[in-house]
C-alpha atoms as a PDB file:
ATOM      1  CA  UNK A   1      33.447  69.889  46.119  1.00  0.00           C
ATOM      2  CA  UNK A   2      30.962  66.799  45.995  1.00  0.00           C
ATOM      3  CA  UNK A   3      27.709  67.363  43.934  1.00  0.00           C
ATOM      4  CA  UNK A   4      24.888  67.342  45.965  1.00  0.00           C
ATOM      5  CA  UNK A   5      22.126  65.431  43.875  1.00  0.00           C
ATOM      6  CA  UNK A   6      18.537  67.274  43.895  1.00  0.00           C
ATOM      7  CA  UNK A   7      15.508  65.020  44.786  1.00  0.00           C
ATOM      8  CA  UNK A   8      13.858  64.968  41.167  1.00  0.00           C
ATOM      9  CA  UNK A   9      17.197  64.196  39.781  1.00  0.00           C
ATOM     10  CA  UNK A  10      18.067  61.428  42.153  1.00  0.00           C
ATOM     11  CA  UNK A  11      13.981  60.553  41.299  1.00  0.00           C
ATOM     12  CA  UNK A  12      15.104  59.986  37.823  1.00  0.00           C
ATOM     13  CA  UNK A  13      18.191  58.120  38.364  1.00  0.00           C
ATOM     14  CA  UNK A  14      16.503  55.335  40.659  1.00  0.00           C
ATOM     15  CA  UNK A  15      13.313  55.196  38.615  1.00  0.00           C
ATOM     16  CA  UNK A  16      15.869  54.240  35.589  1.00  0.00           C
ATOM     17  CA  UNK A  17      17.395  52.150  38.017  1.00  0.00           C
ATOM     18  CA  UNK A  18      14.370  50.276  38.855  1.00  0.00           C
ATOM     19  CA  UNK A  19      13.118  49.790  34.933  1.00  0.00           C
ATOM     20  CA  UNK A  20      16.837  48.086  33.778  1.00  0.00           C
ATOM     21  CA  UNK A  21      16.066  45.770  36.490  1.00  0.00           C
ATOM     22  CA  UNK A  22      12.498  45.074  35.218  1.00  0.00           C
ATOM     23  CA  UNK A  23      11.424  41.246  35.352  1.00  0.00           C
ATOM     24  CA  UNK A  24       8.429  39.934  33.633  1.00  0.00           C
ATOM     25  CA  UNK A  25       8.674  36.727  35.044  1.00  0.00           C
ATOM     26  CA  UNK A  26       9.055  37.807  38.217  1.00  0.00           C
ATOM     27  CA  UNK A  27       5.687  40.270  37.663  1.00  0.00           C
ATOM     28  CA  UNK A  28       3.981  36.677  36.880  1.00  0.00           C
ATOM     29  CA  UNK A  29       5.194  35.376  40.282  1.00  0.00           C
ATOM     30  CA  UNK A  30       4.133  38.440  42.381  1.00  0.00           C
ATOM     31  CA  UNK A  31       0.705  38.254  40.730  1.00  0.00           C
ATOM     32  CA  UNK A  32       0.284  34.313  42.058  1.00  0.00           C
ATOM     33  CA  UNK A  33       0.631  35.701  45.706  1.00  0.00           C
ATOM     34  CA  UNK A  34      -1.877  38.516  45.548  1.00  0.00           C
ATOM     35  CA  UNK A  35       0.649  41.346  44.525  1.00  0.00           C
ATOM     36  CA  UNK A  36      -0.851  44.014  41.783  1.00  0.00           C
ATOM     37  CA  UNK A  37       0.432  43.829  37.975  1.00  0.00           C
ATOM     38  CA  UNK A  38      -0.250  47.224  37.784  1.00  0.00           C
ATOM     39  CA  UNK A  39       2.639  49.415  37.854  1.00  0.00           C
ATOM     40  CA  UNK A  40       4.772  46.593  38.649  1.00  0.00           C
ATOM     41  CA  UNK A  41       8.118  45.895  37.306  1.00  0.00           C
ATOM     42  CA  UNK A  42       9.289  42.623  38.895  1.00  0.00           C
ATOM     43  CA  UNK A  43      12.528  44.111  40.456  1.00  0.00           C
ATOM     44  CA  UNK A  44      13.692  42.298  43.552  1.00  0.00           C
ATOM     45  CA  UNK A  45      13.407  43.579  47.364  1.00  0.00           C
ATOM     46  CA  UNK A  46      17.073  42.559  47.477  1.00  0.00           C
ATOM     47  CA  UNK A  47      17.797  45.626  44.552  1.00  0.00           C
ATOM     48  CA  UNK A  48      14.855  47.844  45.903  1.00  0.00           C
ATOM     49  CA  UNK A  49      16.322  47.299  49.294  1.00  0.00           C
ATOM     50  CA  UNK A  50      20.259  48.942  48.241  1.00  0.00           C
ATOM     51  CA  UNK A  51      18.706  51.486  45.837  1.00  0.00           C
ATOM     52  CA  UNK A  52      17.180  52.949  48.949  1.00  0.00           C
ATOM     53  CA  UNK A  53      20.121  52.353  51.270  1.00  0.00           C
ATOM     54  CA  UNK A  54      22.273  54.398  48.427  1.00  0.00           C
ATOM     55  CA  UNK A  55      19.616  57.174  48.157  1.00  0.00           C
ATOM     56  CA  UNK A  56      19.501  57.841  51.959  1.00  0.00           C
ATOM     57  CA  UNK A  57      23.358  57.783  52.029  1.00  0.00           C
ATOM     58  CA  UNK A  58      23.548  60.400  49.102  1.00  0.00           C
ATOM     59  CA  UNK A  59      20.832  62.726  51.325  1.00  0.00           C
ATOM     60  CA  UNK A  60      21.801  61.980  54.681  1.00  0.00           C
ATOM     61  CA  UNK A  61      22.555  65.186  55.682  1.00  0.00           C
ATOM     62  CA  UNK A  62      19.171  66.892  54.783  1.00  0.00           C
ATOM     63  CA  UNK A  63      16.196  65.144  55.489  1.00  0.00           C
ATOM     64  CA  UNK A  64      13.918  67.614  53.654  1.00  0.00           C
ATOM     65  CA  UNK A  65      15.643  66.232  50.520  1.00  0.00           C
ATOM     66  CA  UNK A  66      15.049  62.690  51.261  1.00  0.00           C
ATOM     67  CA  UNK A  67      11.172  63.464  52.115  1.00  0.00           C
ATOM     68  CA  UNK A  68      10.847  65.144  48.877  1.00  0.00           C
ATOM     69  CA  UNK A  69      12.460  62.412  47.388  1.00  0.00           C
ATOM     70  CA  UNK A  70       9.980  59.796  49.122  1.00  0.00           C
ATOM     71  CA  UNK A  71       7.278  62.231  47.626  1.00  0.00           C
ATOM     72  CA  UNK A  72       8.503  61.942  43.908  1.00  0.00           C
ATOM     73  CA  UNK A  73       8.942  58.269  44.167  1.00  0.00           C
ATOM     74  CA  UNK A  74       5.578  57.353  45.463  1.00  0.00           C
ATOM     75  CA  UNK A  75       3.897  59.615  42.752  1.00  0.00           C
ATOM     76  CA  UNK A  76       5.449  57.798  40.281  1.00  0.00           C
ATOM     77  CA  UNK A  77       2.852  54.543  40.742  1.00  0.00           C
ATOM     78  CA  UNK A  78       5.740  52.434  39.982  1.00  0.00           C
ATOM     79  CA  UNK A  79       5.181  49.533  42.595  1.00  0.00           C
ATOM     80  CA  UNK A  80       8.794  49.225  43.419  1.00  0.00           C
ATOM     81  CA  UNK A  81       9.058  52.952  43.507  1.00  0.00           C
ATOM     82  CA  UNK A  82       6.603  53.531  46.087  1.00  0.00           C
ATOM     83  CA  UNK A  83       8.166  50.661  48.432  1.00  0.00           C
ATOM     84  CA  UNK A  84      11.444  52.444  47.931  1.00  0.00           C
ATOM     85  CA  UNK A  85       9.729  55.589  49.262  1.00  0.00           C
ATOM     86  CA  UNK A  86       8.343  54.023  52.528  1.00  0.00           C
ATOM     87  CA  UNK A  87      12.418  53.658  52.970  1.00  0.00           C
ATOM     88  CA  UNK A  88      14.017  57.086  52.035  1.00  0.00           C
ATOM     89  CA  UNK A  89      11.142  59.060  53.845  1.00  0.00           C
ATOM     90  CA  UNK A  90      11.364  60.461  57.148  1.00  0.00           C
ATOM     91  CA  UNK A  91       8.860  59.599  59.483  1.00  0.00           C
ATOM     92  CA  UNK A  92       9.242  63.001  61.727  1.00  0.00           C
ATOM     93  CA  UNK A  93       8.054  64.714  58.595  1.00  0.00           C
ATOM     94  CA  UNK A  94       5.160  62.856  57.612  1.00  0.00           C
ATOM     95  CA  UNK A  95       1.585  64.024  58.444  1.00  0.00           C
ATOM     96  CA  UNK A  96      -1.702  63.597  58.514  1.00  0.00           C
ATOM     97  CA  UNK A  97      -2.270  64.682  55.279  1.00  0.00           C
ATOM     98  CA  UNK A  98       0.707  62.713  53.513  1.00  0.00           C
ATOM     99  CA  UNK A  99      -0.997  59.601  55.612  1.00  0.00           C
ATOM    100  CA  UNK A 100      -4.417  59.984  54.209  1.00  0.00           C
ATOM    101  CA  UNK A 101      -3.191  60.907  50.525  1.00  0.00           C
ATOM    102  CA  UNK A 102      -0.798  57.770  50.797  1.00  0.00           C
ATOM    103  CA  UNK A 103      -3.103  55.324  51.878  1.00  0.00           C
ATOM    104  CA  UNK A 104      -5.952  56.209  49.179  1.00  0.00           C
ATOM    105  CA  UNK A 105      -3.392  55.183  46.827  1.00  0.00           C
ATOM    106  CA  UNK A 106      -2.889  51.588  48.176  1.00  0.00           C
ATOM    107  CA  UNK A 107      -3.968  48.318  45.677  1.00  0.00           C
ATOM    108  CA  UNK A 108      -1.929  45.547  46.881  1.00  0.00           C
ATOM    109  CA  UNK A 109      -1.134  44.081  50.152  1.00  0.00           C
ATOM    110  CA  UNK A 110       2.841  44.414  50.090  1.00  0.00           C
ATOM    111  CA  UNK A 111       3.030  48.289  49.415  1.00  0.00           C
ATOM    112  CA  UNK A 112       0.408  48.486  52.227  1.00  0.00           C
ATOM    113  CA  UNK A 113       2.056  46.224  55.019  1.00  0.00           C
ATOM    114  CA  UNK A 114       5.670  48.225  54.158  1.00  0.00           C
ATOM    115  CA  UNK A 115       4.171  51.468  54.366  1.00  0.00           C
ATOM    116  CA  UNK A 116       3.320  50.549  57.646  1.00  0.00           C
ATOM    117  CA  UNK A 117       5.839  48.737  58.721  1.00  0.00           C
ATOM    118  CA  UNK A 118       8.590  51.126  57.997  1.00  0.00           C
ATOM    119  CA  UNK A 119       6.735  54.668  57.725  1.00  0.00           C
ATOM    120  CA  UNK A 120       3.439  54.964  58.716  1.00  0.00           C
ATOM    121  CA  UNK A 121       4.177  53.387  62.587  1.00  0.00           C
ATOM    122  CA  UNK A 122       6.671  55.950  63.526  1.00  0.00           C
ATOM    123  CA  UNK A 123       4.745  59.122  62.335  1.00  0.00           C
ATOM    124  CA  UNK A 124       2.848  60.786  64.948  1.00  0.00           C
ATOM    125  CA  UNK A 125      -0.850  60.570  63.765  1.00  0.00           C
ATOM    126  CA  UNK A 126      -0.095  56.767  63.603  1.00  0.00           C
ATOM    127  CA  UNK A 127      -2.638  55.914  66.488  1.00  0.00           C
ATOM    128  CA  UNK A 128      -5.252  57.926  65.566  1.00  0.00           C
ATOM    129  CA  UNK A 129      -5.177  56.451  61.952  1.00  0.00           C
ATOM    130  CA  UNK A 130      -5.451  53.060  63.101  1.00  0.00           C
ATOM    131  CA  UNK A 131      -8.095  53.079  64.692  1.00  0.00           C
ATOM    132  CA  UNK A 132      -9.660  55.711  61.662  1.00  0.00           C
ATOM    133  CA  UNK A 133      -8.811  53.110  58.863  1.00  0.00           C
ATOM    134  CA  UNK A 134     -10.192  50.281  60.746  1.00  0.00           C
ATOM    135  CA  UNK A 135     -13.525  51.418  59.816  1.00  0.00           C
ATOM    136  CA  UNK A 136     -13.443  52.600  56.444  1.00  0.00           C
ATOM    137  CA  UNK A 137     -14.888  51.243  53.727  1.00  0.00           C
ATOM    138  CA  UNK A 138     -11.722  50.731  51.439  1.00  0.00           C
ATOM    139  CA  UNK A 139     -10.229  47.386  51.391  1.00  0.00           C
ATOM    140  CA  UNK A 140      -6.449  48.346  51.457  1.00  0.00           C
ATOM    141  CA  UNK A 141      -7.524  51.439  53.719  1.00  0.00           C
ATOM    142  CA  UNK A 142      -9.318  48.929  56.214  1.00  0.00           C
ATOM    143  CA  UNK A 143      -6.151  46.794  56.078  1.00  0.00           C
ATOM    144  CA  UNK A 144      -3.740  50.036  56.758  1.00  0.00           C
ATOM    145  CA  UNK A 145      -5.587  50.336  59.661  1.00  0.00           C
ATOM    146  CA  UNK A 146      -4.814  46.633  61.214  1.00  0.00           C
ATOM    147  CA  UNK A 147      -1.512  46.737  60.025  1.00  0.00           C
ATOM    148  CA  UNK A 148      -0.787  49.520  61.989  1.00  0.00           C
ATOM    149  CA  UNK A 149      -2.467  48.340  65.070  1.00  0.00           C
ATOM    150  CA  UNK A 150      -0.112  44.871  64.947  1.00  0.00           C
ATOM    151  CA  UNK A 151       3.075  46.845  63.983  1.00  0.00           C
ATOM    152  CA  UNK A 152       2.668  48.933  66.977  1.00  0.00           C
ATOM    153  CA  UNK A 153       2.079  46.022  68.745  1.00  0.00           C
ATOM    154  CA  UNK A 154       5.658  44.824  68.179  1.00  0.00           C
ATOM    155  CA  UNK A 155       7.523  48.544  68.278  1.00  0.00           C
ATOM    156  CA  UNK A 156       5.835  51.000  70.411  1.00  0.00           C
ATOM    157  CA  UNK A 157       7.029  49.856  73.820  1.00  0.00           C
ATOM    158  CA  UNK A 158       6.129  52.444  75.574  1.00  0.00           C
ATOM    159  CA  UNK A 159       2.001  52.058  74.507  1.00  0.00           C
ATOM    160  CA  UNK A 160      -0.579  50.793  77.301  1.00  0.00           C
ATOM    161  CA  UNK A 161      -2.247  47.894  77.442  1.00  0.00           C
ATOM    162  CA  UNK A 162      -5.647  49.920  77.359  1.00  0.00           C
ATOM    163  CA  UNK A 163      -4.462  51.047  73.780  1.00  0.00           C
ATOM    164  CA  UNK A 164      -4.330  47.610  72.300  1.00  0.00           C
ATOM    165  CA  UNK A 165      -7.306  46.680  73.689  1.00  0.00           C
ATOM    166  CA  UNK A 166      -9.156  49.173  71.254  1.00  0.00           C
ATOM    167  CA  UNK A 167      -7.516  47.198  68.521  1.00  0.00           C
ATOM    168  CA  UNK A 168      -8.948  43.935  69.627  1.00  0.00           C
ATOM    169  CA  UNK A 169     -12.881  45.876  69.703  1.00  0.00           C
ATOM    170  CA  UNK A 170     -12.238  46.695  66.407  1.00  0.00           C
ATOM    171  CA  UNK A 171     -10.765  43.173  65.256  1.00  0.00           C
ATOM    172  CA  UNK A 172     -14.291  42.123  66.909  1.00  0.00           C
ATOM    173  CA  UNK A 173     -16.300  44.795  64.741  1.00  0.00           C
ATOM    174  CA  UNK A 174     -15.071  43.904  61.821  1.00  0.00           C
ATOM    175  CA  UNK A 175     -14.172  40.085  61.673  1.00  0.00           C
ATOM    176  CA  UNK A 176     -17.080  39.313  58.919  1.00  0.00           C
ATOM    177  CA  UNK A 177     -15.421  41.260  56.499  1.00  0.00           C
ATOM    178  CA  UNK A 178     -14.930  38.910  54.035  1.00  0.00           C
ATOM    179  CA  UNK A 179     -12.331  40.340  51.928  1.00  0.00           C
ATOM    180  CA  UNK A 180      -8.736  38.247  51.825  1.00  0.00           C
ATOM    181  CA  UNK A 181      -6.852  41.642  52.364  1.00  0.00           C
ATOM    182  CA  UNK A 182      -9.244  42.576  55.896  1.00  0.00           C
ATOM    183  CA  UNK A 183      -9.597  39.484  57.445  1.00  0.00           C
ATOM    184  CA  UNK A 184      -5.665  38.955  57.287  1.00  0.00           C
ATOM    185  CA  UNK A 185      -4.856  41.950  58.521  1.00  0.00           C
ATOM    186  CA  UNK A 186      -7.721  41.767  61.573  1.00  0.00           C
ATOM    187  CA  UNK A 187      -6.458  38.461  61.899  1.00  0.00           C
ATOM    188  CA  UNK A 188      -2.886  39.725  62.221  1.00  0.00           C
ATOM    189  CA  UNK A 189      -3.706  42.519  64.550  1.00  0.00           C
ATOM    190  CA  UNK A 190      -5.433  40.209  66.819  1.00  0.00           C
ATOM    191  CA  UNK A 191      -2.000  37.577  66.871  1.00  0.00           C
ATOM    192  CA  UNK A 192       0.484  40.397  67.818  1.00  0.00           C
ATOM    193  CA  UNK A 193      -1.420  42.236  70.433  1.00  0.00           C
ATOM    194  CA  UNK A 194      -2.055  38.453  71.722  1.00  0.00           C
ATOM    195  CA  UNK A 195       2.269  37.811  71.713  1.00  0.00           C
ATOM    196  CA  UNK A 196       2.552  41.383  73.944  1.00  0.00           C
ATOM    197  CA  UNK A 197       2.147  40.401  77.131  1.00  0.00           C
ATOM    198  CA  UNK A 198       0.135  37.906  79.601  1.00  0.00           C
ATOM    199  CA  UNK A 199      -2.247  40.411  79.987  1.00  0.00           C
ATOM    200  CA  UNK A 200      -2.853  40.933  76.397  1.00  0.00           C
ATOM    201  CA  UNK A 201      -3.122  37.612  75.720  1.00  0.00           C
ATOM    202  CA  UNK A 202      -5.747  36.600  77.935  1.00  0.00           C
ATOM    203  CA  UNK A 203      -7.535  39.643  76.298  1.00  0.00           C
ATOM    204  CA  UNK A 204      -6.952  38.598  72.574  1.00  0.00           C
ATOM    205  CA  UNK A 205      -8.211  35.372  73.661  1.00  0.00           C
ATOM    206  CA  UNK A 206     -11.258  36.553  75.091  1.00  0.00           C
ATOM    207  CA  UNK A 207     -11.332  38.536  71.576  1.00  0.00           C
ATOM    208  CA  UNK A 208     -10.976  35.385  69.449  1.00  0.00           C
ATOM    209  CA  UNK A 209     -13.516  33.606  71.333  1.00  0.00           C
ATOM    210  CA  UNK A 210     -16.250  35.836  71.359  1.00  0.00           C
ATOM    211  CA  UNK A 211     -15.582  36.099  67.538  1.00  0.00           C
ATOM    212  CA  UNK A 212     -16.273  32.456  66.830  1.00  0.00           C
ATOM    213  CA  UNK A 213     -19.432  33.061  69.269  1.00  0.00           C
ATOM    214  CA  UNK A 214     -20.992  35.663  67.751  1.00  0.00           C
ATOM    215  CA  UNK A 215     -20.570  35.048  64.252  1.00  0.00           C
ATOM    216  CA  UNK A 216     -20.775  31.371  63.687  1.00  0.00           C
ATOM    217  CA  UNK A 217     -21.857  31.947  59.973  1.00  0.00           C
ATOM    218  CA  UNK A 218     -19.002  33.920  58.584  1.00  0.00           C
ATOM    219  CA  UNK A 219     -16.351  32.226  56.919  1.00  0.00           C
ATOM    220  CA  UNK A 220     -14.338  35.384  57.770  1.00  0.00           C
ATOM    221  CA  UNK A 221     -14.525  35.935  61.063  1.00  0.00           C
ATOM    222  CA  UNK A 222     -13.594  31.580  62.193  1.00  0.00           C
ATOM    223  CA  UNK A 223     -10.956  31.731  60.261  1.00  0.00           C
ATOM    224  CA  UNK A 224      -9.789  34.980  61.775  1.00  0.00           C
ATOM    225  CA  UNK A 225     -10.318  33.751  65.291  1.00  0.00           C
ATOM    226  CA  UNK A 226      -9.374  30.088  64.900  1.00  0.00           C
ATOM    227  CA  UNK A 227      -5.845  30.997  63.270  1.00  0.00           C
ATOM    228  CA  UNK A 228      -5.437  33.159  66.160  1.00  0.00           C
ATOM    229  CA  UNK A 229      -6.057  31.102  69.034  1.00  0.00           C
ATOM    230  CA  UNK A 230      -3.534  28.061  67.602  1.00  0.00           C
ATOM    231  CA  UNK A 231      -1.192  30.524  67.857  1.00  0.00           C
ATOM    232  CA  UNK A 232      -2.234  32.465  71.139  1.00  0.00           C
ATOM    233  CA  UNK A 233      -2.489  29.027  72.949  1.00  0.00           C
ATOM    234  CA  UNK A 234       0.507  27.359  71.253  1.00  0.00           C
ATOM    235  CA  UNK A 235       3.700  26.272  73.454  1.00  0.00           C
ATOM    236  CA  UNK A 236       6.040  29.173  71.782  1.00  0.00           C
ATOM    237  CA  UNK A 237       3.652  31.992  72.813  1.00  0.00           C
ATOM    238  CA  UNK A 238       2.860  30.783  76.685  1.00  0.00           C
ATOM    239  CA  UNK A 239       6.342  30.017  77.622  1.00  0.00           C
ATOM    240  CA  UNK A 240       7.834  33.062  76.083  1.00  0.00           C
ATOM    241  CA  UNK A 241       4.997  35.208  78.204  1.00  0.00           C
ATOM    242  CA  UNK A 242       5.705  33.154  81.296  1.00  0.00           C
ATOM    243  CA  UNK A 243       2.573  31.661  81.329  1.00  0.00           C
ATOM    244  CA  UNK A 244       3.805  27.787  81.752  1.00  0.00           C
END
């Protein structure tokens, strides 16, 4: 009969895993980009990336195993450990609670944008935290919540045009944050609900432009709308919404 591994045990293994593959250098390189030291251990995505793969594959039949799993690894604080559990968790399971306890734990940009890239979008309170994190306080919390909004913006096809138009209000009401982590996020939130649809566009335009309008003194909030509308108005965007 095949041994079934337990969650802390499996916990263990990868978290042993992840220190023999521990690169200082690397940890240098990561910190040039913005990435936290803290916790970190250098590993690549590439290793991260097949760790998880193996994980799921060893739980695939129980997905309250993998969940607890995700759990283990993201208490851990090891950087590479909590990326890893944005992959092995299931998103069906995750709640509000997990999503609030989560995202109070965020210090760097990359854990944050995975979280919601790969988790955090496909759990069901992922709307209403969007537009919640938007207007806290916190800088990775803020972030969370604009990462959300322009991850939905690519994946949930089935969302209405009246929801992403609450993300652009908020890109407006926040724009002179001046942190590096907010503005690229608003700024990224604004550039994917602009590449949705015709509609959308003309909207995040309208967005971008009132920005620079209203807030001519912030550093923030013109480079936030600026960015966006070289993009919105560029070539690649128009002709792949029909609009040339």
């Amino acid at each position: 009969m095949e041994h079934k591994p337990t969650p802390s045990g499996l916990a263990d293994s990868l978290l042993s895993e992840l220190r023999a593959h521990a690169n200082p250098d690397n940890v240098a390189g990561m910190a040039r980009f913005g990435i936290t030291t803290t916790g970190t251990l250098g590993v690549g995505m590439s290793d991260v990336r097949t760790l998880a793969r193996d994980a799921k594959h060893a739980l695939r039949a129980d997905p309250a195993a993998r969940h607890e799993l995700a759990a283990l690894l993201w208490r851990s604080g090891v950087h590479e450990a909590r990326i890893m559990a944005t992959l092995v968790d299931v998103a069906t399971l995750v709640d509000e609670a997990q999503m609030e306890s989560w995202v109070a734990d965020l210090d760097s940009w990359d854990v944050c944008d995975t979280l919601c890239n790969n988790l955090f979008r496909l759990a069901a309170p992922a709307w209403e935290k969007a537009a919640q994190w938007a207007g806290r306080e916190p800088e990775y919390i803020k972030r969370a919540g604009f990462v959300l909004g322009a991850t939905l913006a690519v994946h949930d096809k089935a969302a209405s045009d009246e929801r992403f138009a609450s993300v652009l209000s908020r890109v407006e009401r926040e724009a002179t944050d001046e942190r590096n982590a907010v503005k690229k996020g608003a700024n990224w939130a604004l550039r994917q609900v602009g590449k949705r649809s015709a509609s959308l566009n003309a909207l995040a335009i309208a967005s971008a432009e009132r920005i620079l309008a209203e807030n001519p003194a912030s550093p923030s909030a013109r480079w936030i709308a600026r960015d966006a509308l070289r993009e919105l108005r560029g070539e690649p965007v128009r002709k792949r919404l029909g609009l040339t």
